[in-house]
Protein backbone atom coordinates (compact mmCIF):
# COMPACT_ATOMS: atom_id res chain seq x y z
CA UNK A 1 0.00 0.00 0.00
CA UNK A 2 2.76 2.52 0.76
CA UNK A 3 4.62 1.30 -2.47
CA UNK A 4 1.51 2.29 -4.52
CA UNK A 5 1.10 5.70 -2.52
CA UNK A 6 5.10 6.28 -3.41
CA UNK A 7 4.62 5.61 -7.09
CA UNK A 8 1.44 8.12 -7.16
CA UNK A 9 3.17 10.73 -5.56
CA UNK A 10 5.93 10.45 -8.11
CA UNK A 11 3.90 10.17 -10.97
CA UNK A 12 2.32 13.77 -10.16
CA UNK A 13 5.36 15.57 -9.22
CA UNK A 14 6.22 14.23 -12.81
CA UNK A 15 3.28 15.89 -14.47
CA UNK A 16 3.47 19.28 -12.32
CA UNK A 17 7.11 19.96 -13.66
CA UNK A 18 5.91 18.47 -17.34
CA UNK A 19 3.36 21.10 -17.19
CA UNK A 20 5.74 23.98 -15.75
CA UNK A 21 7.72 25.06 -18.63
CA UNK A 22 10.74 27.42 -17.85
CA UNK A 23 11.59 30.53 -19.76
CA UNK A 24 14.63 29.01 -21.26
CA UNK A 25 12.91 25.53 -22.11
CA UNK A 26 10.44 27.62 -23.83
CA UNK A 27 13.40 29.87 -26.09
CA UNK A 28 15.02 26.68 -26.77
CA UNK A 29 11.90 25.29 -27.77
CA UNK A 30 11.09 28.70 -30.13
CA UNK A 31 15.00 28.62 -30.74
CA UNK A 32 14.27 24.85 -32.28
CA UNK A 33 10.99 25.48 -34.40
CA UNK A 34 12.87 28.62 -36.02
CA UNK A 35 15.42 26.52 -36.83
CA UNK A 36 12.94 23.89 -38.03
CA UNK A 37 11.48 26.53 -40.24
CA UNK A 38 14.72 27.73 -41.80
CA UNK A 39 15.43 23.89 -43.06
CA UNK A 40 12.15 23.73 -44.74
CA UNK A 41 12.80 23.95 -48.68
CA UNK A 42 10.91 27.68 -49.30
CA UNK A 43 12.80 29.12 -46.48
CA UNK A 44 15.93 30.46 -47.51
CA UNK A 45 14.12 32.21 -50.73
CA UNK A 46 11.63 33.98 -48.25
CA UNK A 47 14.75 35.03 -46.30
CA UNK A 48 16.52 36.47 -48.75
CA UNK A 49 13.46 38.52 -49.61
CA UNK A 50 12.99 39.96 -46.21
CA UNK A 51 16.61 41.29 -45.90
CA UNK A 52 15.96 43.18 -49.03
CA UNK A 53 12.96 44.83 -48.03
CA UNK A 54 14.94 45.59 -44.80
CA UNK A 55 17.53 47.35 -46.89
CA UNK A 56 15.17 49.12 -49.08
CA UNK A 57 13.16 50.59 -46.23
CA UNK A 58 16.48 51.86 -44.49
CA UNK A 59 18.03 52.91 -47.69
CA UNK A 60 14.94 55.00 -48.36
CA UNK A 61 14.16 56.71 -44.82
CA UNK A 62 18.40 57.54 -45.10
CA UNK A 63 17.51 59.37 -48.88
CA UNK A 64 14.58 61.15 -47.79
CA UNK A 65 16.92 62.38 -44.75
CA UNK A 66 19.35 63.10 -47.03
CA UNK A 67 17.17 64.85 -49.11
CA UNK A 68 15.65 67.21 -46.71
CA UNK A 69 18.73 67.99 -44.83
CA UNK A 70 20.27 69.43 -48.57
CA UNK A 71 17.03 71.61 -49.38
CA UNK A 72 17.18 72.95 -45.90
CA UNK A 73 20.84 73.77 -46.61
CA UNK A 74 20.04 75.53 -49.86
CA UNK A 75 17.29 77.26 -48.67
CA UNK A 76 19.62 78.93 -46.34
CA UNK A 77 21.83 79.91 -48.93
CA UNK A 78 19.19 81.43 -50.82
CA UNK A 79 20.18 85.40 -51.76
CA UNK A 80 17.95 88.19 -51.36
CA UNK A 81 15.26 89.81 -53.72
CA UNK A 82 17.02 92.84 -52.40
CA UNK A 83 20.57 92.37 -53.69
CA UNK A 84 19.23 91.04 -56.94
CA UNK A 85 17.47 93.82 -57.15
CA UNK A 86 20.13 95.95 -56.34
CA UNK A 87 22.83 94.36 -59.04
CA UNK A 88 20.39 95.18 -61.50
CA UNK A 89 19.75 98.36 -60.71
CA UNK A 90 23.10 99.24 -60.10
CA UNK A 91 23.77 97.87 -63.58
CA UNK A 92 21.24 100.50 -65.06
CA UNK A 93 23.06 102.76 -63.24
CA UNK A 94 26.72 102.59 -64.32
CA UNK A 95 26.25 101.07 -68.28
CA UNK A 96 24.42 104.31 -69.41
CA UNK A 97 27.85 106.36 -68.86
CA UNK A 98 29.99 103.77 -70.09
CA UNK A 99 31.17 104.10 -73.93
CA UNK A 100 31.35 101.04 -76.31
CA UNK A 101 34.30 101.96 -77.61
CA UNK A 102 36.06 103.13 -74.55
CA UNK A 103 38.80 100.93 -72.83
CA UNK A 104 39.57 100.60 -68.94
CA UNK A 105 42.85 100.56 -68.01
CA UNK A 106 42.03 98.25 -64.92
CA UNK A 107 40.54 98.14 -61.56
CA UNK A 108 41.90 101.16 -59.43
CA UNK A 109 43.99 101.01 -56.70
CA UNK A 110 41.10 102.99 -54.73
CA UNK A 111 39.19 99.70 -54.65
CA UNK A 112 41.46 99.07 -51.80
CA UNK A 113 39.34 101.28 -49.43
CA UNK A 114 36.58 99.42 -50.30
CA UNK A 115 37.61 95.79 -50.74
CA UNK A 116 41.40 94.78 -51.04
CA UNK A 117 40.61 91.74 -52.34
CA UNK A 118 39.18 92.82 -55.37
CA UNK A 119 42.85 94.83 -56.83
CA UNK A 120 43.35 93.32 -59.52
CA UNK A 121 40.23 91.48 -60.74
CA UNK A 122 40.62 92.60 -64.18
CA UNK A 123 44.12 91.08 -64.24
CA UNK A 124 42.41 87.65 -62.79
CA UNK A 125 40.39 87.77 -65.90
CA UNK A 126 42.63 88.67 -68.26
CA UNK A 127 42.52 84.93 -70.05
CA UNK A 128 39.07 83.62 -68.90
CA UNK A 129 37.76 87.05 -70.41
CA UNK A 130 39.13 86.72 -74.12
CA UNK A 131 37.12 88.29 -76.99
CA UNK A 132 35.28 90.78 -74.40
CA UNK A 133 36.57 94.42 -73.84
CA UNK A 134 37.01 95.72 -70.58
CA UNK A 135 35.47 99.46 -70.62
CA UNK A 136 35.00 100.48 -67.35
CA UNK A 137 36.57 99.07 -63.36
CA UNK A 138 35.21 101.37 -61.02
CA UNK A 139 33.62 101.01 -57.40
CA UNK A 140 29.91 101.96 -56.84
CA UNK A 141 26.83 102.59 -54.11
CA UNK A 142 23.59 102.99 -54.25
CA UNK A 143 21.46 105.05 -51.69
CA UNK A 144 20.77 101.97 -49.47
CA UNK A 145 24.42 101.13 -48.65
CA UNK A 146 25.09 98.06 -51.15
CA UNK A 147 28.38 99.05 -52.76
CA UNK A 148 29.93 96.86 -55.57
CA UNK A 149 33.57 96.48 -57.34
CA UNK A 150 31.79 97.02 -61.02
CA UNK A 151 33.81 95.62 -64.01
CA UNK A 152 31.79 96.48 -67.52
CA UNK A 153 33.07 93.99 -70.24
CA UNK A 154 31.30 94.71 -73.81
CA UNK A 155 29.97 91.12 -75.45
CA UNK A 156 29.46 91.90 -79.08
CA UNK A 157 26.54 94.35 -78.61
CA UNK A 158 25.89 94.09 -75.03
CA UNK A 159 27.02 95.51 -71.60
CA UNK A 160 27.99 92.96 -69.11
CA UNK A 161 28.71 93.86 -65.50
CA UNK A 162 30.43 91.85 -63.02
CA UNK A 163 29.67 92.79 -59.61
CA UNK A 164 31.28 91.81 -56.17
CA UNK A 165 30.02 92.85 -53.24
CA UNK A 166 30.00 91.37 -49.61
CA UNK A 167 28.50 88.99 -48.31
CA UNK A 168 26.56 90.14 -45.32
CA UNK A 169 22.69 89.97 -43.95
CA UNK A 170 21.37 91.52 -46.10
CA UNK A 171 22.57 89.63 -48.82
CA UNK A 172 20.83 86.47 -47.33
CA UNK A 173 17.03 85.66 -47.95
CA UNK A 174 16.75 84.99 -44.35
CA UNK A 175 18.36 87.63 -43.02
CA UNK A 176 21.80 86.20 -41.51
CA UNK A 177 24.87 84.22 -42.61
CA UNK A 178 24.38 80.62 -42.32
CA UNK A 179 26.84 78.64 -40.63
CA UNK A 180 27.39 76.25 -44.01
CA UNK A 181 29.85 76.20 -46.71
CA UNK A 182 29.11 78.44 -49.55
CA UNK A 183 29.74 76.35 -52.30
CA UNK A 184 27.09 74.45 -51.79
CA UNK A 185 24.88 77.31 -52.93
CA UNK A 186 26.05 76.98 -56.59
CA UNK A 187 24.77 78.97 -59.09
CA UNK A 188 21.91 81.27 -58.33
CA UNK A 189 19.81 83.39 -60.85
CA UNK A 190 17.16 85.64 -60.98
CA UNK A 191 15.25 87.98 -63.35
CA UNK A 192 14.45 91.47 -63.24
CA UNK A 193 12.20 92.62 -66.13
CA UNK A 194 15.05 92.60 -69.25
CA UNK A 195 17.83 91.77 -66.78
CA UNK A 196 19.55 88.61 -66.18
CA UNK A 197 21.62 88.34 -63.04
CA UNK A 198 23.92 85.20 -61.94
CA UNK A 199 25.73 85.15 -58.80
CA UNK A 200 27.82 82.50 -56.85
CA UNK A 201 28.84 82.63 -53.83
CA UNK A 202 32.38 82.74 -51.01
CA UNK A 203 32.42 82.79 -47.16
CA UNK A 204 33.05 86.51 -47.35
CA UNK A 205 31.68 87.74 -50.86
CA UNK A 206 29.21 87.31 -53.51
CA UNK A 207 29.98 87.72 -57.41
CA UNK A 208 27.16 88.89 -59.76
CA UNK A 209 26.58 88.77 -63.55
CA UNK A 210 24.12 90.74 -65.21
CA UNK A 211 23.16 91.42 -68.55
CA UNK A 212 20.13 92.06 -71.28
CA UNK A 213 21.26 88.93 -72.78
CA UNK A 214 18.89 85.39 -72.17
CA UNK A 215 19.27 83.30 -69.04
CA UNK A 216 21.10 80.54 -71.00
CA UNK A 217 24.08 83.11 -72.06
CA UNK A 218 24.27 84.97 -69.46
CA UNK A 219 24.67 82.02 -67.08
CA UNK A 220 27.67 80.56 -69.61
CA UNK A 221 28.79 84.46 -69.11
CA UNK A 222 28.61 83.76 -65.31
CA UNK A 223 30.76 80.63 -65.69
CA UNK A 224 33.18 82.53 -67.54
CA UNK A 225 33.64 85.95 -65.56
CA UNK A 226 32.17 84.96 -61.99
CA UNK A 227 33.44 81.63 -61.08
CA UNK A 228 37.57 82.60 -61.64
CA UNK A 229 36.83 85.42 -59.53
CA UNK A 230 35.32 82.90 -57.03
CA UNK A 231 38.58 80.56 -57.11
CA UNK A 232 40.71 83.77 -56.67
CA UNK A 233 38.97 85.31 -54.08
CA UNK A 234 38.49 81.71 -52.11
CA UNK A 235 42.27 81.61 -51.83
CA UNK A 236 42.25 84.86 -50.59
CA UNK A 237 39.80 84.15 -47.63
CA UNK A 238 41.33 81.08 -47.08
CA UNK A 239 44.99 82.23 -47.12
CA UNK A 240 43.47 84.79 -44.28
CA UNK A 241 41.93 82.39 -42.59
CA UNK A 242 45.03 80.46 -42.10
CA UNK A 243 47.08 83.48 -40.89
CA UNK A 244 44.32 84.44 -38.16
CA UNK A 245 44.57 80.73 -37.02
CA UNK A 246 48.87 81.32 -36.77
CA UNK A 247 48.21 84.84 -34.87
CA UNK A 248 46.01 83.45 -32.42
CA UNK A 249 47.71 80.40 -31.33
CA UNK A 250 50.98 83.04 -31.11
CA UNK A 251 48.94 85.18 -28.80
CA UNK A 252 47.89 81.87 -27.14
CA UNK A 253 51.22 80.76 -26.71
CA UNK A 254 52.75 84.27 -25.90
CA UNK A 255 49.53 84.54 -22.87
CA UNK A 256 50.76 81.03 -21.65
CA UNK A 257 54.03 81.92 -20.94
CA UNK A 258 53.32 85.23 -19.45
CA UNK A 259 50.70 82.66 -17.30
CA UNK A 260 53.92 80.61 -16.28
């Protein structure tokens, strides 16, 4: 009788811990029909196909990231109604004085007071501007402030002014200088009534084209006029750059040793 009474109690401690699955019998159990599954015939085809969608879907959400990120970025390059408006009037300005036949003998050495960097732009263009005649280098304002270095070329018929002026708020479609490299602005254009204007962009300056020509030549204009003047004066800011860098860490390094 006890013997019998042994054998049931074993019998349902048996069936309590059968019917008590632990957490780790029950991954290794999930662990082993996964594994099951990934045997079967169809599986590895259906695999491959998931990991593809995967790397669609991220590939996608990264683009569209991408994507908005850069139109952010050029919408803070954007330049102002105001200095297109500006080059263009400033054009209608200056060309009315200037004589087709008349020849410049070069930028001034009075553009220093207004923009150092610009001595000398004629001379910068001196290749890139072959078969146009330089008639007038001159610096110019207009009543709200904007001032330009003004370089009138003559293009078979037409007046075409290159402009350079700086780069500052007001230049900017919303109002301040964005922390972002300028080149990514590239070429911007805009129209006002039987003006074409083209501009590009530096860290410290902007460099205009305008003209009475159509967009298409007057941006190959810009390309020929505006973007040497770009390299040049890019070297320029950077070659300052690099000697405000050396002065500081001198003044650094002269303060430390005063410290010690």
């Amino acid at each position: 009788m006890r013997d019998e009474a042994c054998q049931r109690l074993r019998a349902l401690l048996r069936a309590e811990a059968a019917s008590k699955e632990t957490p780790n019998s029950a991954f290794a159990g999930w662990r082993e029909q996964l594994a099951g599954f990934f045997k079967l015939p169809f599986a590895a085809p259906v695999t491959a196909m998931v990991a593809i969608l995967i790397l669609f879907a991220g590939a996608f959400t990264l683009y569209r990231l991408q994507g908005e990120g850069r139109e952010t970025r050029l919408a803070a390059l954007q330049l102002s109604d105001a200095l297109m408006t500006d080059a263009a009037d400033d054009h209608r300005m200056c060309v009315p004085f200037v004589k087709p036949e008349s020849l410049s003998a070069g930028m001034p050495d009075t553009v220093r007071t207004f923009d150092e960097a610009c001595v000398g732009l004629d001379k910068v263009l001196s290749d890139e501007a072959n078969g146009l005649q330089l008639c007038s280098a001159h610096v110019c304002g207009l009543k709200d402030g904007r001032r330009f270095a003004h370089l009138i070329y003559k293009h078979d018929q037409e007046m075409v002014s290159l402009l350079v002026t700086p780069r500052d708020e007001k230049a900017m479609k919303i109002g301040q200088l964005p922390d972002l490299d300028s080149w990514q602005a590239g070429f911007q254009e805009s129209r006002r009534e039987e003006l074409a204007i083209g501009a590009y962009q530096t860290a410290k300056r902007i460099v205009l084209v305008v003209s009475r020509l159509p967009e298409n030549e007057n941006e190959k204009l810009a390309r020929m006029l505006a973007l040497p003047v770009v390299t040049h004066l890019r070297q320029i800011e950077g070659q300052r750059a690099s000697l405000n860098l050396a002065g500081l860490a001198m003044i650094a390094s002269v303060k430390g040793g005063e410290l010690k």
